[in-house]
Protein backbone atom coordinates (compact mmCIF):
# COMPACT_ATOMS: atom_id res chain seq x y z
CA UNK A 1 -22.11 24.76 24.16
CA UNK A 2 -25.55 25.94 22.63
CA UNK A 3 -27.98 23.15 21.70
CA UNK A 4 -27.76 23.75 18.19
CA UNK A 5 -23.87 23.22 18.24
CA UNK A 6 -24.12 19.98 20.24
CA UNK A 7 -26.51 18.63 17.71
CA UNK A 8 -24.60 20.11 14.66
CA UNK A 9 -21.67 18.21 16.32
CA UNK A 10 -23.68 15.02 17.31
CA UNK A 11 -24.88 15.39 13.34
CA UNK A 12 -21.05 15.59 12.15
CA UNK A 13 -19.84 12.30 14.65
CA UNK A 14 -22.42 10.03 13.06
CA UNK A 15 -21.91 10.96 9.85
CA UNK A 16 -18.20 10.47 10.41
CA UNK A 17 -19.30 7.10 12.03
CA UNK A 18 -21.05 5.41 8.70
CA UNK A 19 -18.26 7.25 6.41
CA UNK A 20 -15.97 5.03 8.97
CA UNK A 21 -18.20 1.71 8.83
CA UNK A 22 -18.18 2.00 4.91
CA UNK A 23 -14.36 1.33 5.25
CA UNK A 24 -13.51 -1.91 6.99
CA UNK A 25 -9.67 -2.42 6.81
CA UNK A 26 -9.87 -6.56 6.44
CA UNK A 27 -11.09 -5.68 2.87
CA UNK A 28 -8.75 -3.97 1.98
CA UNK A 29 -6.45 -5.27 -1.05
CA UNK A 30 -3.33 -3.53 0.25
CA UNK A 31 -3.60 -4.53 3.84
CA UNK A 32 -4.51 -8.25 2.35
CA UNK A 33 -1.73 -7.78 -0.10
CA UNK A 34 0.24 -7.03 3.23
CA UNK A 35 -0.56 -9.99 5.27
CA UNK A 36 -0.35 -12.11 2.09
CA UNK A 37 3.44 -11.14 2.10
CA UNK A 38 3.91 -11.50 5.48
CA UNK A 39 2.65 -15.02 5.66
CA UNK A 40 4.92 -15.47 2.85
CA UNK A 41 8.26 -14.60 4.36
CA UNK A 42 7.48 -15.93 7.40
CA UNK A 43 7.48 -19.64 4.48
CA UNK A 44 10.53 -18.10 2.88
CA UNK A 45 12.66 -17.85 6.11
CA UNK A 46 11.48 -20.92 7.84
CA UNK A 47 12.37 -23.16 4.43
CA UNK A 48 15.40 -21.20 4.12
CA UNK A 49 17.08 -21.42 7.47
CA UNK A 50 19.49 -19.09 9.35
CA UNK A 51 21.67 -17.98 7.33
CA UNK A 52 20.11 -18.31 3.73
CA UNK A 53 19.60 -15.64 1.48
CA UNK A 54 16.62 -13.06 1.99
CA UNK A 55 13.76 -12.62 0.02
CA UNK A 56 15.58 -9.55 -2.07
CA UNK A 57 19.18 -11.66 -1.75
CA UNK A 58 17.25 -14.54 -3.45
CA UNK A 59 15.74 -12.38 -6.52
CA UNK A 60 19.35 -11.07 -7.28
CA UNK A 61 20.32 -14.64 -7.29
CA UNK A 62 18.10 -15.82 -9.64
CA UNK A 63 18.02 -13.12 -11.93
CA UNK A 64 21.97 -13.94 -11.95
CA UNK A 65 21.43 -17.01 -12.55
CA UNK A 66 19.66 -16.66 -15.82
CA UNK A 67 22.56 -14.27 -17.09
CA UNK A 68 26.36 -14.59 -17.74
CA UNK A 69 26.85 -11.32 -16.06
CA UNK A 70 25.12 -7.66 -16.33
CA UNK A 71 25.35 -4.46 -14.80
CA UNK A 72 24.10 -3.42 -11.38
CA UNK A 73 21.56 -0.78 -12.55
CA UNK A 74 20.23 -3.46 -14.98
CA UNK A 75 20.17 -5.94 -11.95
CA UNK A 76 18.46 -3.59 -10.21
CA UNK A 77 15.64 -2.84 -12.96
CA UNK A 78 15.40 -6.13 -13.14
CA UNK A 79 14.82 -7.05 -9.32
CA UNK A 80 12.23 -3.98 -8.92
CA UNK A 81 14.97 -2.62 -6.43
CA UNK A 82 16.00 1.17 -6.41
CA UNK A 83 19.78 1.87 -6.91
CA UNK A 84 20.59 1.83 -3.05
CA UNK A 85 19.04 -1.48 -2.57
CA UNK A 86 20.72 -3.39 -4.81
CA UNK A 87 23.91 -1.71 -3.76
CA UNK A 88 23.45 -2.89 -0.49
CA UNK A 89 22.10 -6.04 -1.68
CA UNK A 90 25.15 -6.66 -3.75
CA UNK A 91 27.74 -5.68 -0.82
CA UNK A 92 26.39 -8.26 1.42
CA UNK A 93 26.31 -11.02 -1.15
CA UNK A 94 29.85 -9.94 -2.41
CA UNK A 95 30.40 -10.24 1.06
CA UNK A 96 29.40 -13.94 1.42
CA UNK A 97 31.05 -14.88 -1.61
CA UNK A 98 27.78 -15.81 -3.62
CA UNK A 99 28.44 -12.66 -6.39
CA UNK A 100 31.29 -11.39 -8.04
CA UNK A 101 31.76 -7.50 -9.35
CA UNK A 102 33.24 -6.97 -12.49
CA UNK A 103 34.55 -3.75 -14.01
CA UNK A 104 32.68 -3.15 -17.77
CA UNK A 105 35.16 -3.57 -20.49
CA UNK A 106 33.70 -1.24 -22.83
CA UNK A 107 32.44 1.54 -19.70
CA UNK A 108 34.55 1.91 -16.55
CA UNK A 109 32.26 3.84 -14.50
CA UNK A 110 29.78 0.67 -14.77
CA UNK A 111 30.25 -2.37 -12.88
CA UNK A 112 28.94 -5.27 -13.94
CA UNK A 113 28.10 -8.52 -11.75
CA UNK A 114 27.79 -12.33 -11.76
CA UNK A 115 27.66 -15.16 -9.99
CA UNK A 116 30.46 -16.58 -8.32
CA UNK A 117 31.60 -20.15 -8.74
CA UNK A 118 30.08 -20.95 -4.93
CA UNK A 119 26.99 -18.82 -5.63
CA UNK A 120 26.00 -20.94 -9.11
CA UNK A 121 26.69 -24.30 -7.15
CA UNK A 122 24.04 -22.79 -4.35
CA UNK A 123 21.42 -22.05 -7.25
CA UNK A 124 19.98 -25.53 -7.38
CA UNK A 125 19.15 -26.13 -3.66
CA UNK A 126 17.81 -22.60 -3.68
CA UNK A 127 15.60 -23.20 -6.29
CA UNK A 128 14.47 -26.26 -5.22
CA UNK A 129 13.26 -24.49 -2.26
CA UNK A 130 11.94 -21.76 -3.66
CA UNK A 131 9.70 -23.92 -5.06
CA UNK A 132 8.63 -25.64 -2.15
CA UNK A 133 7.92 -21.79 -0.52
CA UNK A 134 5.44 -21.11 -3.66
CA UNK A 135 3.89 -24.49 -2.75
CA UNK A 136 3.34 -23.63 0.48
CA UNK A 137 2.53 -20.22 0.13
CA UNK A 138 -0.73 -21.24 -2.38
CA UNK A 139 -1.36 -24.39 -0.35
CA UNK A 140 -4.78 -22.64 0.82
CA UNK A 141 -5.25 -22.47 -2.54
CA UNK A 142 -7.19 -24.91 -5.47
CA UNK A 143 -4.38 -24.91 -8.61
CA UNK A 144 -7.07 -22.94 -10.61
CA UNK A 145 -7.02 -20.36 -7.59
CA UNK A 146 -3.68 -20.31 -7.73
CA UNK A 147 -2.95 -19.88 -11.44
CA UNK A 148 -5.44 -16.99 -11.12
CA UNK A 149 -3.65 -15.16 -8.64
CA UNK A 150 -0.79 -15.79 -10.62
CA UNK A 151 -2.39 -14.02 -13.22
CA UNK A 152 -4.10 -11.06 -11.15
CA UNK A 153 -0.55 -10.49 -9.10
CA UNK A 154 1.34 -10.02 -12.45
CA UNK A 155 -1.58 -8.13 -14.31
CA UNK A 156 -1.26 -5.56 -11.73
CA UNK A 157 2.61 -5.49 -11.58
């Protein structure tokens, strides 16, 4: 290689090198965002136990919870899930026993869902611990910090 190419190439690696230090990953908001979630499922199983709901089981419950019944696209919508998620999510709690599917009186092809008798008497020790997971998961936090990120998480949703 000619001199001038190993220098044009010695040139183009440092360049490359403070383009690279300009972009340190553990300041990143998604990768924070990441571990941020990660810490808190690791909370959410641990206060859960074996056995419990999952984080996406959980949402479907509670948005349940605040309705008689409603369809699974609107469940879905209202969860943030995609169609095959809450499909899947609804199988395997139709599977425990905790939801109930319902055709739609006034639409066959929809089916509508709700809460089954042993998945409303579950609501209340879920919640409670759901709100022992939030406590936990902000404990690093002052309240002000955590109303603010509160705030910031749902400004950006």
């Amino acid at each position: 290689m000619s001199t001038r190419k190993r220098s044009a190439v010695a040139e183009n690696a440092s360049l490359q090198s403070k383009e690279n230090a300009k972009y340190v990953l553990d300041e990143q908001v998604g990768f924070l965002m990441r571990k941020a979630q990660q810490r808190h499922i690791a909370i959410f199983q641990q206060t859960i136990g074996p056995g419990g709901p999952t984080p996406t089981q959980f949402a479907a419950l509670s948005r349940l919870a605040a309705s008689k019944e409603i369809s699974q696209n609107q469940l879905g919508r209202l969860t943030a899930m995609d169609p095959a998620t809450i499909k899947g999510v609804i199988t395997r709690l139709a599977e425990r026993g905790l939801v109930e599917r319902l055709p739609d009186p006034n639409d066959q092809r929809r089916v509508l869902i709700r809460l089954s008798d042993q998945g409303r008497a579950l609501m209340p020790e879920l919640f409670a611990r759901a709100a022992a997971i939030t406590a936990a998961t902000l404990q690093p936090l002052t309240e002000k910090e955590a109303q603010q990120l509160s705030l910031l998480l749902a400004k950006l949703c």
